[in-house]
N, C-alpha and C. Protein backbone atom coordinates (compact mmCIF):
# COMPACT_ATOMS: atom_id res chain seq x y z
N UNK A 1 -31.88 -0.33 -39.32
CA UNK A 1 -31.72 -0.73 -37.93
C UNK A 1 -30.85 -1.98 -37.81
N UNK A 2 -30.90 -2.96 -38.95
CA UNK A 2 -30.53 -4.07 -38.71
C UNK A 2 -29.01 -3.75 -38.75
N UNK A 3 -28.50 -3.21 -39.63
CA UNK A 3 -26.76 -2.60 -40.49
C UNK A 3 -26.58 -1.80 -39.13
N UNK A 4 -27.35 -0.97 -38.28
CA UNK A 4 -26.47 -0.37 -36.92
C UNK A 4 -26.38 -1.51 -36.08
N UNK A 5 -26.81 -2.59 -35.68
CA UNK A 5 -26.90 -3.76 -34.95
C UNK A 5 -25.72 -4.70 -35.08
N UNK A 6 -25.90 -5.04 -36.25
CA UNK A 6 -24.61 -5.79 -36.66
C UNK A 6 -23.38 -5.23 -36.85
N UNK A 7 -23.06 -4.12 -37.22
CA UNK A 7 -22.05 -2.54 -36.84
C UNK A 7 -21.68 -3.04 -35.65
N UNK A 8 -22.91 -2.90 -34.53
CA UNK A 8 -22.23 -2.82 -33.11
C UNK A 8 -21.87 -4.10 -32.26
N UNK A 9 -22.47 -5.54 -32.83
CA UNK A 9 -21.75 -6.37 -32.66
C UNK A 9 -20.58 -6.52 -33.54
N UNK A 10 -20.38 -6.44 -34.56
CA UNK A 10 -18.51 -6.61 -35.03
C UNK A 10 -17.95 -5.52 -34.09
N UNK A 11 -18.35 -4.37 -33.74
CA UNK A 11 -17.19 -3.75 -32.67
C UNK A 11 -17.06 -4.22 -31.98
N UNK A 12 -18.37 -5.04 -31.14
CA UNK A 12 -17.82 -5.85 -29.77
C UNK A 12 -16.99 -6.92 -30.12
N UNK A 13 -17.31 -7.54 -31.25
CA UNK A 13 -16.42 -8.49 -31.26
C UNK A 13 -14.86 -8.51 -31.96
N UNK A 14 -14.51 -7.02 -32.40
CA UNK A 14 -13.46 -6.61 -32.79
C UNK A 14 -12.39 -6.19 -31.91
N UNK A 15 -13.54 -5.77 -30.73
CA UNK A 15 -12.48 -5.23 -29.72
C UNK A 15 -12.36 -6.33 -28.74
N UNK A 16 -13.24 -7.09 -28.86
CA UNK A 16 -12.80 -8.44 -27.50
C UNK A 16 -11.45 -9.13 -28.15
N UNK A 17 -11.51 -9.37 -29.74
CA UNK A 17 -10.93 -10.25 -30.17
C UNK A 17 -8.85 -9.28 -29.93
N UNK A 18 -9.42 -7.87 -30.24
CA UNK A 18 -8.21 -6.77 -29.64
C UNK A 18 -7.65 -7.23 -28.23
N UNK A 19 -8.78 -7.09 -27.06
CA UNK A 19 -8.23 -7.14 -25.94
C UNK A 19 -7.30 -8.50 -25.57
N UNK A 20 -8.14 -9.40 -26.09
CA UNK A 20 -7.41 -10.62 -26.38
C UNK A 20 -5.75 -10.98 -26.63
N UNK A 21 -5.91 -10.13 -27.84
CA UNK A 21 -4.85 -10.54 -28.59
C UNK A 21 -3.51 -9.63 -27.57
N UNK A 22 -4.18 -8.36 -26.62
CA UNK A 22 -3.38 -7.35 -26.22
C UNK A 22 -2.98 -8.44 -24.81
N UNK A 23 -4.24 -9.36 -24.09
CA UNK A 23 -3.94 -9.96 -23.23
C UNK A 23 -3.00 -10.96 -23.42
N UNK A 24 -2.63 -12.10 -24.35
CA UNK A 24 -1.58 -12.51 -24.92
C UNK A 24 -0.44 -12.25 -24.66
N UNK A 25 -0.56 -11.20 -25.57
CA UNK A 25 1.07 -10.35 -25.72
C UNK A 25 1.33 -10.62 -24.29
N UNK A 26 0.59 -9.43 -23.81
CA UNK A 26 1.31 -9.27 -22.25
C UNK A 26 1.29 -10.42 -21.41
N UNK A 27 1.04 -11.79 -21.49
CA UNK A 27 1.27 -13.15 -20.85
C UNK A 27 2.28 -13.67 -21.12
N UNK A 28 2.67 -13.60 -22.64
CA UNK A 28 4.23 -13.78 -23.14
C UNK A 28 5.11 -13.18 -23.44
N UNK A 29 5.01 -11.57 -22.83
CA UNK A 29 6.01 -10.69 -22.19
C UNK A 29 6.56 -11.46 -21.03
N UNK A 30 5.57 -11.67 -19.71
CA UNK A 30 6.21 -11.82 -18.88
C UNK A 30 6.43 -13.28 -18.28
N UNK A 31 6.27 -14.08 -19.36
CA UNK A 31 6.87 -15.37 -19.33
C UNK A 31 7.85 -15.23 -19.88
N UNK A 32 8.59 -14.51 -20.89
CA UNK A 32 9.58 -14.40 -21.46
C UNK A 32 10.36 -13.76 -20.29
N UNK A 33 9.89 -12.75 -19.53
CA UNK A 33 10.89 -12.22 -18.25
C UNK A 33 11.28 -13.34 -17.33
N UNK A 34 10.09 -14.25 -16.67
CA UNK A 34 9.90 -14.88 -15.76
C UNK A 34 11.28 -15.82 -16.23
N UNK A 35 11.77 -16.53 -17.69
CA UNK A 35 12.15 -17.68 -17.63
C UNK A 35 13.49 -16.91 -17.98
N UNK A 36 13.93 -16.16 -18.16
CA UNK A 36 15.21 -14.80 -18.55
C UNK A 36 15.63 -14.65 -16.90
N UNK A 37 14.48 -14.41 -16.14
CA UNK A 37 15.34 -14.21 -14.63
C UNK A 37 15.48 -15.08 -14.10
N UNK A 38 15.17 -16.29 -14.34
CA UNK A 38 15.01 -17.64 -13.63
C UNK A 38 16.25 -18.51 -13.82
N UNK A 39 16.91 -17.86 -15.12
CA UNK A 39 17.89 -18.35 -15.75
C UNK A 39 19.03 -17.12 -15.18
N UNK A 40 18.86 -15.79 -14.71
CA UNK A 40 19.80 -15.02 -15.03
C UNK A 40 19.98 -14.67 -16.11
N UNK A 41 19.94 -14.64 -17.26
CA UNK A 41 20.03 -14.51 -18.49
C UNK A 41 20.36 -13.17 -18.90
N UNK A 42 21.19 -12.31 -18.54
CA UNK A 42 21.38 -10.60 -18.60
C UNK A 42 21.39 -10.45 -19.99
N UNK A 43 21.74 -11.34 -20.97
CA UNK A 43 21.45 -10.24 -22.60
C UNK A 43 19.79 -10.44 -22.66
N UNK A 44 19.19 -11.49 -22.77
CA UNK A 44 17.81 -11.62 -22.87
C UNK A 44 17.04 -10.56 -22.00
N UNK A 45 17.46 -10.79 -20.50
CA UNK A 45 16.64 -9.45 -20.09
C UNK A 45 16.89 -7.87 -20.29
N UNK A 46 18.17 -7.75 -20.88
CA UNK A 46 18.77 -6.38 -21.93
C UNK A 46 17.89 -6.10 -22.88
N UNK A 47 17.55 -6.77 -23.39
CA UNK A 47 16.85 -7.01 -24.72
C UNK A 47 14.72 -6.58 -24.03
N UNK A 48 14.83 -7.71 -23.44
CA UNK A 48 13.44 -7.64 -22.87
C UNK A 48 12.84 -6.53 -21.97
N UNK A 49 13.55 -5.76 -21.20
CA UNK A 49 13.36 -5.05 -20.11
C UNK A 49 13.68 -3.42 -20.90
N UNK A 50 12.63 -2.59 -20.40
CA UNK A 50 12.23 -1.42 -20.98
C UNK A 50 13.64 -0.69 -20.42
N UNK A 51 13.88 0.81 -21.32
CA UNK A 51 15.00 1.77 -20.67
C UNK A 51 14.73 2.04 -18.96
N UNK A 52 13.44 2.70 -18.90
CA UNK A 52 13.01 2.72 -17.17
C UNK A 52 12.41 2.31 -16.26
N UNK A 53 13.45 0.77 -16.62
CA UNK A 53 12.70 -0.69 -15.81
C UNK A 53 13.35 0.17 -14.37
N UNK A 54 12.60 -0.27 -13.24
CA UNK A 54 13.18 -0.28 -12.14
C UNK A 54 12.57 -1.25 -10.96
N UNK A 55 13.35 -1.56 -10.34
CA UNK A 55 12.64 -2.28 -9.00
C UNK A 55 12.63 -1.79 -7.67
N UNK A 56 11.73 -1.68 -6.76
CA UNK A 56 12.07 -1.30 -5.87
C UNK A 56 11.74 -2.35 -4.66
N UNK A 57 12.92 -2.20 -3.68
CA UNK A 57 12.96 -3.18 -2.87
C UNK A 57 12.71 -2.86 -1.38
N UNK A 58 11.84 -3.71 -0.57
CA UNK A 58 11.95 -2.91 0.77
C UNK A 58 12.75 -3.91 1.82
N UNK A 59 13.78 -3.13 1.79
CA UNK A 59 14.40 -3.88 3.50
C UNK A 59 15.40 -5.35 2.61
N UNK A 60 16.20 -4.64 1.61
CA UNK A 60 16.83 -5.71 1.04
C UNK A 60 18.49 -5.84 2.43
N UNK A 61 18.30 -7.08 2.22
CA UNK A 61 20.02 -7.34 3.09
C UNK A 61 19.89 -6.90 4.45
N UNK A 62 20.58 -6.41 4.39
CA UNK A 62 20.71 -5.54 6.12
C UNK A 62 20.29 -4.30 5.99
N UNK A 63 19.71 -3.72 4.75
CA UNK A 63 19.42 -2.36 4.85
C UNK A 63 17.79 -2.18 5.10
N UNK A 64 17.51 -1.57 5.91
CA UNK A 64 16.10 -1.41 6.39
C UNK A 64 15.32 0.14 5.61
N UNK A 65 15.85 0.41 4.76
CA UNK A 65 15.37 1.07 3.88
C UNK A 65 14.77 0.67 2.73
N UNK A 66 13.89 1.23 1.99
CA UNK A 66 13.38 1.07 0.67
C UNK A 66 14.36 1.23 -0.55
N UNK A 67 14.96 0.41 -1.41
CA UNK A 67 16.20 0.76 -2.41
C UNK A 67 15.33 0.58 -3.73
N UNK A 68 15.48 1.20 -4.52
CA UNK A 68 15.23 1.14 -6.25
C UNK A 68 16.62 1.23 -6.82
N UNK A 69 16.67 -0.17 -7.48
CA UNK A 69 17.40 -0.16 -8.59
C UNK A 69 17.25 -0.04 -9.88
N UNK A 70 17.84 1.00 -10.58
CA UNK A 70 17.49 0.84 -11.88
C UNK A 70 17.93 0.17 -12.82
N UNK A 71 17.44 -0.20 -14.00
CA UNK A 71 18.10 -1.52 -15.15
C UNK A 71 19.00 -1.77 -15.20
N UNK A 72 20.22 -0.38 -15.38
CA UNK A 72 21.54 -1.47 -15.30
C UNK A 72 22.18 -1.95 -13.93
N UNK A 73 21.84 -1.14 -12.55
CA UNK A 73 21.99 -1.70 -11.42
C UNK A 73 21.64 -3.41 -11.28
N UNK A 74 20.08 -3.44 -11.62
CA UNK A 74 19.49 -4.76 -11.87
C UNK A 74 20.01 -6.07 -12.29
N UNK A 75 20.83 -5.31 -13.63
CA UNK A 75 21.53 -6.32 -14.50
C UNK A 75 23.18 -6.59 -13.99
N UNK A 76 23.08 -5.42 -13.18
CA UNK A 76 24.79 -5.55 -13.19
C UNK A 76 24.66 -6.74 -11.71
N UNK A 77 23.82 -6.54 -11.02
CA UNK A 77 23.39 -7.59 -9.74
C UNK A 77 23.61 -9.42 -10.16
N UNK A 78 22.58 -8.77 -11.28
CA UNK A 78 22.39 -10.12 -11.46
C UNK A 78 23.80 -11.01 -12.29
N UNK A 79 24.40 -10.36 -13.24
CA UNK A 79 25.53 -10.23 -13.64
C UNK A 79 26.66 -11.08 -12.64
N UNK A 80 26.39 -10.06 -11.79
CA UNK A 80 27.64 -10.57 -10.67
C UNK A 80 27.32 -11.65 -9.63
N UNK A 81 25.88 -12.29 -9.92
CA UNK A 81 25.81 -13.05 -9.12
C UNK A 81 25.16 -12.93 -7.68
N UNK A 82 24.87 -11.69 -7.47
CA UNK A 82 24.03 -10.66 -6.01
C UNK A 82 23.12 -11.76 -6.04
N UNK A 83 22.08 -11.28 -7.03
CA UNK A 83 20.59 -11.25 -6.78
C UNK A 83 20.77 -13.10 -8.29
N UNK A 84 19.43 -13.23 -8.03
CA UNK A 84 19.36 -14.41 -8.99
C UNK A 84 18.29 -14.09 -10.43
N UNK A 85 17.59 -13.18 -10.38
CA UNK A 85 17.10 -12.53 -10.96
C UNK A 85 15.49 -12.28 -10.43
């Protein structure tokens, strides 16, 4: 009884110490985005930003429609100076 007990606390504490480590990551994913768009930085966010990043925007500019841009739209924006990232 005692060896299934202690079994099932190291899982709990295997998988907290998992979620953890998974929560991390993903905090310094998107601090790594946050300071890449903040900068403009188009190779860093090349690098950082998945193949089917997209954004979608509602009511950008004068257009009163919903627009999605996809990654290289994104980059080419920011690129040229449009958008700031």
């Amino acid at each position: 009884m005692k060896t299934i007990i202690i079994s099932m606390l190291l899982s709990v504490v295997a998988l907290s110490v998992q979620a953890s480590n998974g929560e991390k990551a993903a905090k310094k994913a998107a601090l790594q985005f946050a300071l890449a768009a903040d900068k403009a930085d188009g190779i860093k966010l090349q690098q950082l930003l998945h193949d089917k990043f997209r954004v979608v925007i509602n009511q950008f500019g004068e257009n009163k429609e919903t627009t999605v841009w996809d990654k290289t739209t994104y980059l080419n924006l920011i690129g040229d100076g449009v958008i700031g990232g």
